[in-house]
PDB file of N, CA and C in Angstrom:
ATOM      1  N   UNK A   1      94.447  83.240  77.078  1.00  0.00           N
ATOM      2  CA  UNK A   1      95.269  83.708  78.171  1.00  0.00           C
ATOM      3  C   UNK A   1      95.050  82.771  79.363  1.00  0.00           C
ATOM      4  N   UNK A   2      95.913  82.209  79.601  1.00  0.00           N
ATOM      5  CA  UNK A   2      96.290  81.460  81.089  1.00  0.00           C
ATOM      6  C   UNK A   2      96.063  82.305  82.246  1.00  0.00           C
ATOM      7  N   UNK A   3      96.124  81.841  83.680  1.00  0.00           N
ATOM      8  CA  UNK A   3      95.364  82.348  84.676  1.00  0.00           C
ATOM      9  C   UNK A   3      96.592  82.837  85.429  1.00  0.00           C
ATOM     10  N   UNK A   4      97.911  82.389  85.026  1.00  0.00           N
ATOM     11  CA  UNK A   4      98.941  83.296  85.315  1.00  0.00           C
ATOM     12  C   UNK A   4      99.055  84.779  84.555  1.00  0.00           C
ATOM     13  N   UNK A   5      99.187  84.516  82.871  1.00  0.00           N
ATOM     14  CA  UNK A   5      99.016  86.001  81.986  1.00  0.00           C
ATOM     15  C   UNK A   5      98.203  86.836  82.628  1.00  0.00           C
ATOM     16  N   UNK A   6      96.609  86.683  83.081  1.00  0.00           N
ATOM     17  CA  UNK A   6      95.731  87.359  83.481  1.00  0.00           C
ATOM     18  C   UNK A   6      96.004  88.097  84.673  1.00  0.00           C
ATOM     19  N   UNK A   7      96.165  87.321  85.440  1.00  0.00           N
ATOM     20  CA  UNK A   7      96.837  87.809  86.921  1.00  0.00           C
ATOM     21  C   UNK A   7      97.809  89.185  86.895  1.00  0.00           C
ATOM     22  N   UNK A   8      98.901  88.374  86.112  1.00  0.00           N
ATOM     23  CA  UNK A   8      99.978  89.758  86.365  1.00  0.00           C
ATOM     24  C   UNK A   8      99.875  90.715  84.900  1.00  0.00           C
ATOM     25  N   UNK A   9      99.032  90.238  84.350  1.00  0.00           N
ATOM     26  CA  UNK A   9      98.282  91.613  83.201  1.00  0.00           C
ATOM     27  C   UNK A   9      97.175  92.728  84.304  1.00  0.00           C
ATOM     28  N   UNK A  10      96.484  91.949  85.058  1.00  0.00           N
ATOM     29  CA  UNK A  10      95.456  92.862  85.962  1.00  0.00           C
ATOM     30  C   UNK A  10      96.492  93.563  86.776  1.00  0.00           C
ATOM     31  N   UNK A  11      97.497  92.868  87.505  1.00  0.00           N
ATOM     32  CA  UNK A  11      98.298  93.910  88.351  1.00  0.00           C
ATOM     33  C   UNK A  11      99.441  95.094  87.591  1.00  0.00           C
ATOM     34  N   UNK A  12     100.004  94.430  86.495  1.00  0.00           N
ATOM     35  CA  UNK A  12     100.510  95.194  86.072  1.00  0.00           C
ATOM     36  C   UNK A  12      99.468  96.937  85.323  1.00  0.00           C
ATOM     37  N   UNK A  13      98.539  96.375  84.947  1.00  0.00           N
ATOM     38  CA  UNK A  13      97.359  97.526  84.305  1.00  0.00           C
ATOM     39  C   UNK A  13      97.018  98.255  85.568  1.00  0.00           C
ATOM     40  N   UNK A  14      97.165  98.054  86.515  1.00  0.00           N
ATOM     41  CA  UNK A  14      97.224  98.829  87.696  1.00  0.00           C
ATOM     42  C   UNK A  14      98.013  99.332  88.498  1.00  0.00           C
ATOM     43  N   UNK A  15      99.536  99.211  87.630  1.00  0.00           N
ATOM     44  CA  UNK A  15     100.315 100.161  87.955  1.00  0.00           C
ATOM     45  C   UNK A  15     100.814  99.851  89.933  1.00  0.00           C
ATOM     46  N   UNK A  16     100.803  98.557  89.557  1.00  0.00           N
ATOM     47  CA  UNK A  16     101.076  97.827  91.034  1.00  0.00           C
ATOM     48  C   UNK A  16     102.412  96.651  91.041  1.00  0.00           C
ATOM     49  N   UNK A  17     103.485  96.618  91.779  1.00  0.00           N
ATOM     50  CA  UNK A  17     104.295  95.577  91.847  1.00  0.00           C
ATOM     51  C   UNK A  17     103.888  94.734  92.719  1.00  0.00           C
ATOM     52  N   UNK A  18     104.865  93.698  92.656  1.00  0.00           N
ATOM     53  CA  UNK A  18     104.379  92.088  93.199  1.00  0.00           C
ATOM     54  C   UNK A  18     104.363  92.686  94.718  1.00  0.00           C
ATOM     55  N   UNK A  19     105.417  93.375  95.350  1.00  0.00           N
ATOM     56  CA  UNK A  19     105.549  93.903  96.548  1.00  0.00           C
ATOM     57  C   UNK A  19     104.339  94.320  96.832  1.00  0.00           C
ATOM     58  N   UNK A  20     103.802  95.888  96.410  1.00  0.00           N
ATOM     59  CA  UNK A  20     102.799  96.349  96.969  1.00  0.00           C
ATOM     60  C   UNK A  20     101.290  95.486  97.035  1.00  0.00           C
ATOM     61  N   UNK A  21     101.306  94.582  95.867  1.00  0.00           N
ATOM     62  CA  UNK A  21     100.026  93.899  95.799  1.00  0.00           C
ATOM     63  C   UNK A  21      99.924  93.133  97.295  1.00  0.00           C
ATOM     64  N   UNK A  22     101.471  92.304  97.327  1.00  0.00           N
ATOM     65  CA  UNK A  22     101.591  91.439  98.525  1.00  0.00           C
ATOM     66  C   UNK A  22     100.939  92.220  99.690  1.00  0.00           C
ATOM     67  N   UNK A  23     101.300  93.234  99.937  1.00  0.00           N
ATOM     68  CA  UNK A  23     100.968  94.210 101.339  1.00  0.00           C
ATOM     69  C   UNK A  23      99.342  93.877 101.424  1.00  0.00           C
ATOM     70  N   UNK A  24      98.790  94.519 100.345  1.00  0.00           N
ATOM     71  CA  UNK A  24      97.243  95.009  99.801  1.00  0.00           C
ATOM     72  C   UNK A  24      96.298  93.175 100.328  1.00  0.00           C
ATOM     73  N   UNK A  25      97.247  92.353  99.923  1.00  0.00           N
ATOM     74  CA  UNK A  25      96.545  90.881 100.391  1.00  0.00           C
ATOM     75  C   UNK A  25      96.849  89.736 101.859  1.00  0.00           C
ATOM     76  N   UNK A  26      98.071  90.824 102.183  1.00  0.00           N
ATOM     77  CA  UNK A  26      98.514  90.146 103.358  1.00  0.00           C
ATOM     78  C   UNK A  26      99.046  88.834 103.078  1.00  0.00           C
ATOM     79  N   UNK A  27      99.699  89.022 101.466  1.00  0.00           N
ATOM     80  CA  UNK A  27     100.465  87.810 101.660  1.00  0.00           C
ATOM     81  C   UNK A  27     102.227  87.671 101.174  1.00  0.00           C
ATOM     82  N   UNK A  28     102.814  86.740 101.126  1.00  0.00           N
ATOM     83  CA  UNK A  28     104.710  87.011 101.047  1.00  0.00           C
ATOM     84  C   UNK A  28     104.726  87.331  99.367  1.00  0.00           C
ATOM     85  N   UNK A  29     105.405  88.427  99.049  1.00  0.00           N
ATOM     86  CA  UNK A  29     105.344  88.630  97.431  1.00  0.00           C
ATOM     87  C   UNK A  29     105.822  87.548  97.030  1.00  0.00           C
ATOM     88  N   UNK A  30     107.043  86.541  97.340  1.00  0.00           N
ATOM     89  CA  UNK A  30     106.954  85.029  96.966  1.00  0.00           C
ATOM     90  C   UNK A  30     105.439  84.283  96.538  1.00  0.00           C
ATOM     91  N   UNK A  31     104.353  85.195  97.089  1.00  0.00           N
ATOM     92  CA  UNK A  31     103.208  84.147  96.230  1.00  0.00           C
ATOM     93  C   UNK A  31     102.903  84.490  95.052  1.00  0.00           C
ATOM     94  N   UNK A  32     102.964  86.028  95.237  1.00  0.00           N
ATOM     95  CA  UNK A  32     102.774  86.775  93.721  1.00  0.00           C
ATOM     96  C   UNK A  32     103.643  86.114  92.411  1.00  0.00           C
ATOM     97  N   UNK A  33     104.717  85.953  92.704  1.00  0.00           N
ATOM     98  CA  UNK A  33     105.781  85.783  91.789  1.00  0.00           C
ATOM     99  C   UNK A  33     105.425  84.524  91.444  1.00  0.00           C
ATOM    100  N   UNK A  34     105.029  83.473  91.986  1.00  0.00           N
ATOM    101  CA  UNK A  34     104.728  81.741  92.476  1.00  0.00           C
ATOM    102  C   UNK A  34     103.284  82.188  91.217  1.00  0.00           C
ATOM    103  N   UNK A  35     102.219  82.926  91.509  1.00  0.00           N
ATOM    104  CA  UNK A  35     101.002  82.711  90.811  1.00  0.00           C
ATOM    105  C   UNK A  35     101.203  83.264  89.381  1.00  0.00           C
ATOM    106  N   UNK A  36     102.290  83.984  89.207  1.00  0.00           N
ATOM    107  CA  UNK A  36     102.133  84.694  87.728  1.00  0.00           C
ATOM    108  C   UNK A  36     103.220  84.304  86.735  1.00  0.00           C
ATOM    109  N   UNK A  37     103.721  83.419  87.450  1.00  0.00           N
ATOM    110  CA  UNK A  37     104.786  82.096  86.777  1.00  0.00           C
ATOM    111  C   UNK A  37     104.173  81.199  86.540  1.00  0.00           C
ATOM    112  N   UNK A  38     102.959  80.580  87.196  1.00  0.00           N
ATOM    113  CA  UNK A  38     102.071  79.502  86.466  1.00  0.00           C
ATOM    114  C   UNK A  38     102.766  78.269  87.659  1.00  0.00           C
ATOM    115  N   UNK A  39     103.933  78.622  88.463  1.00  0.00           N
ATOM    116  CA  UNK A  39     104.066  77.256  89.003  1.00  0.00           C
ATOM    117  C   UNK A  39     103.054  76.606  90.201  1.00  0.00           C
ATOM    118  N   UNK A  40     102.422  77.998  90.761  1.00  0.00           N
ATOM    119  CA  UNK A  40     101.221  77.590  91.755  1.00  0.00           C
ATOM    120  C   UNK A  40     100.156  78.127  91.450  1.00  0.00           C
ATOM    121  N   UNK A  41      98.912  77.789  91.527  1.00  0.00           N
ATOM    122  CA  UNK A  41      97.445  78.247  91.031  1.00  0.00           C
ATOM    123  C   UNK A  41      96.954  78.737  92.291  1.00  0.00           C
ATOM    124  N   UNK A  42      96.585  80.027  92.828  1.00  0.00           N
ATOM    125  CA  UNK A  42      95.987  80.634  93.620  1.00  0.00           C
ATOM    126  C   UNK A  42      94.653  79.832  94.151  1.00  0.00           C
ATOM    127  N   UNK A  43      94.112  80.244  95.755  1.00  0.00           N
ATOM    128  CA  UNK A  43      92.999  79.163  95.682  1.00  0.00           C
ATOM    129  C   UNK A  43      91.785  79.976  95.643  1.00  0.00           C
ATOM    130  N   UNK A  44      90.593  79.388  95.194  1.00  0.00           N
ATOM    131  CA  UNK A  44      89.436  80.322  94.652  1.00  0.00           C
ATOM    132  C   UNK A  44      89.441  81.676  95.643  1.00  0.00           C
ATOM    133  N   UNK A  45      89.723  81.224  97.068  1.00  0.00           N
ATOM    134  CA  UNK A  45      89.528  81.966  97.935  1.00  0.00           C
ATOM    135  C   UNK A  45      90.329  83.333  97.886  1.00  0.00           C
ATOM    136  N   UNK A  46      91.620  83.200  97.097  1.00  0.00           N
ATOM    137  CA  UNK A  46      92.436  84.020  97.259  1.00  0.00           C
ATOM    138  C   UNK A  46      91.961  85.212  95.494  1.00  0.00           C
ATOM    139  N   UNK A  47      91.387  83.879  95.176  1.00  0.00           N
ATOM    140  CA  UNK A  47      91.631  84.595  93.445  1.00  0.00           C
ATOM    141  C   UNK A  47      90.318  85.789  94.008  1.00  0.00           C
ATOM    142  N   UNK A  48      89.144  85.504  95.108  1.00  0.00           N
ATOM    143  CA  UNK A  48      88.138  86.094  94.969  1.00  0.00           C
ATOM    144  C   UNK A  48      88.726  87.772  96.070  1.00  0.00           C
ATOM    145  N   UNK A  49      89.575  87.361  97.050  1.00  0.00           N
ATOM    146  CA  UNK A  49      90.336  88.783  97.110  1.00  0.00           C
ATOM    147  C   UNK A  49      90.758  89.499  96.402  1.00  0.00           C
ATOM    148  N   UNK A  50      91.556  89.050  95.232  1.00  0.00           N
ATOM    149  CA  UNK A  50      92.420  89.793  94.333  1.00  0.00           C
ATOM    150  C   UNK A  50      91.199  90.615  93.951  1.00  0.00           C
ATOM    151  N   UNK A  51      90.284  89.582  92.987  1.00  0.00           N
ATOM    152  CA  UNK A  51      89.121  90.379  92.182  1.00  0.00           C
ATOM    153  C   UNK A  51      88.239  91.521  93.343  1.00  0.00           C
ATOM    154  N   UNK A  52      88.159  91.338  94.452  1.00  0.00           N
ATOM    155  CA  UNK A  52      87.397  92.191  95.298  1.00  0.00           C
ATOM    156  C   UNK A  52      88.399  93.646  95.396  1.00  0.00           C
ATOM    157  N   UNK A  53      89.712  93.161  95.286  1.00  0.00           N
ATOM    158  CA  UNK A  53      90.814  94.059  95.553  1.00  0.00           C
ATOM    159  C   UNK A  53      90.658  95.145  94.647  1.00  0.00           C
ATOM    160  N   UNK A  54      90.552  94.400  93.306  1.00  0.00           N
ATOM    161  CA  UNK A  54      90.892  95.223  92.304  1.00  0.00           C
ATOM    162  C   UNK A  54      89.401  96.111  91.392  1.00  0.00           C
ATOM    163  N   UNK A  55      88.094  95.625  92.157  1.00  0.00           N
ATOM    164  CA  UNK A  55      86.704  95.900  91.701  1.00  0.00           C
ATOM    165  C   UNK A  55      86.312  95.106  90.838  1.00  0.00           C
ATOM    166  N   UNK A  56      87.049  94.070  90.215  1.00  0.00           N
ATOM    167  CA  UNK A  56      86.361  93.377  89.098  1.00  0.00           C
ATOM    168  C   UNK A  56      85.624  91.843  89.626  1.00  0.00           C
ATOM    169  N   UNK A  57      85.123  91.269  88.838  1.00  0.00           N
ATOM    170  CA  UNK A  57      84.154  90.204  88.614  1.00  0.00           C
ATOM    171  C   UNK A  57      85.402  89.046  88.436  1.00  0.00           C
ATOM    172  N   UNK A  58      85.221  87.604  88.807  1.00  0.00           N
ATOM    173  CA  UNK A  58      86.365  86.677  88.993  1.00  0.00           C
ATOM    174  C   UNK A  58      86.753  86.530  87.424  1.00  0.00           C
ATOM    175  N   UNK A  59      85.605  86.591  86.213  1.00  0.00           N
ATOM    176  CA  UNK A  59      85.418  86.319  84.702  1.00  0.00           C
ATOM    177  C   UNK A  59      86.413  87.662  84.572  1.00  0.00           C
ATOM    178  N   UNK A  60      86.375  88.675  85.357  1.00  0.00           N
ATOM    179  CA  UNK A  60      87.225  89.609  84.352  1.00  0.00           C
ATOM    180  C   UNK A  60      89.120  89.303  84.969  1.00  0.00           C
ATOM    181  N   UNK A  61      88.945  88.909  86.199  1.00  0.00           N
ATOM    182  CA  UNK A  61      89.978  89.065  86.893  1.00  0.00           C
ATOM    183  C   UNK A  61      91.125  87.708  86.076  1.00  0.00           C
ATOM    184  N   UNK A  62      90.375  86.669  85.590  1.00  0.00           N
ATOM    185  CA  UNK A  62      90.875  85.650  84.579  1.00  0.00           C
ATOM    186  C   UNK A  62      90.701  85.762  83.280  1.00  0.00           C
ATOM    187  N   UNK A  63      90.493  86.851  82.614  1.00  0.00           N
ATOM    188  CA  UNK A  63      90.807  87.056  81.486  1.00  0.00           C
ATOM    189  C   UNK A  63      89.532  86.767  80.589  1.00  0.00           C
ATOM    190  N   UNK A  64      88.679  86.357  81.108  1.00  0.00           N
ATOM    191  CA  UNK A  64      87.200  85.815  80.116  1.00  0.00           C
ATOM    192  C   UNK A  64      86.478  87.322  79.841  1.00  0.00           C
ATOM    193  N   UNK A  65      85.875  87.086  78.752  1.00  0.00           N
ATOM    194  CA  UNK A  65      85.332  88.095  78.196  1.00  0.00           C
ATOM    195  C   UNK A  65      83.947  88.356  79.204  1.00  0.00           C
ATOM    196  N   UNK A  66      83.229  89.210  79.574  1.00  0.00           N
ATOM    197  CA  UNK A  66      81.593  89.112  79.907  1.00  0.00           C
ATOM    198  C   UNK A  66      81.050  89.932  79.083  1.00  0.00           C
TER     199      UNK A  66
END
């Protein structure tokens, strides 16, 4: 799984759209849509909100097993 699949597999398993996530990170749902298309790669900084967002570890938030 690619680091786009992972992304919008974690938001979707949480029962969250690109909209509301956007709110939750303070950023334009244009990024959401941008990171889970694979055409832009989130920056560590942002990937480590999501994972803080969502309670998980950055390994779970990208799809790696722990």
């Amino acid at each position: 799984m690619d680091i786009a699949e992972a992304l919008k597999q974690n938001r979707e398993q949480r029962g969250l759209n690109p909209y509301e996530l956007s709110k939750e990170l303070g950023v334009n749902h244009q990024n959401i849509y941008r990171w889970e298309s694979g055409r832009v790669v989130p920056s560590i900084d942002m990937c480590i909100r999501i994972a803080d967002f969502y309670g998980i570890s950055l390994d779970e938030l990208l799809g790696r097993k722990v």
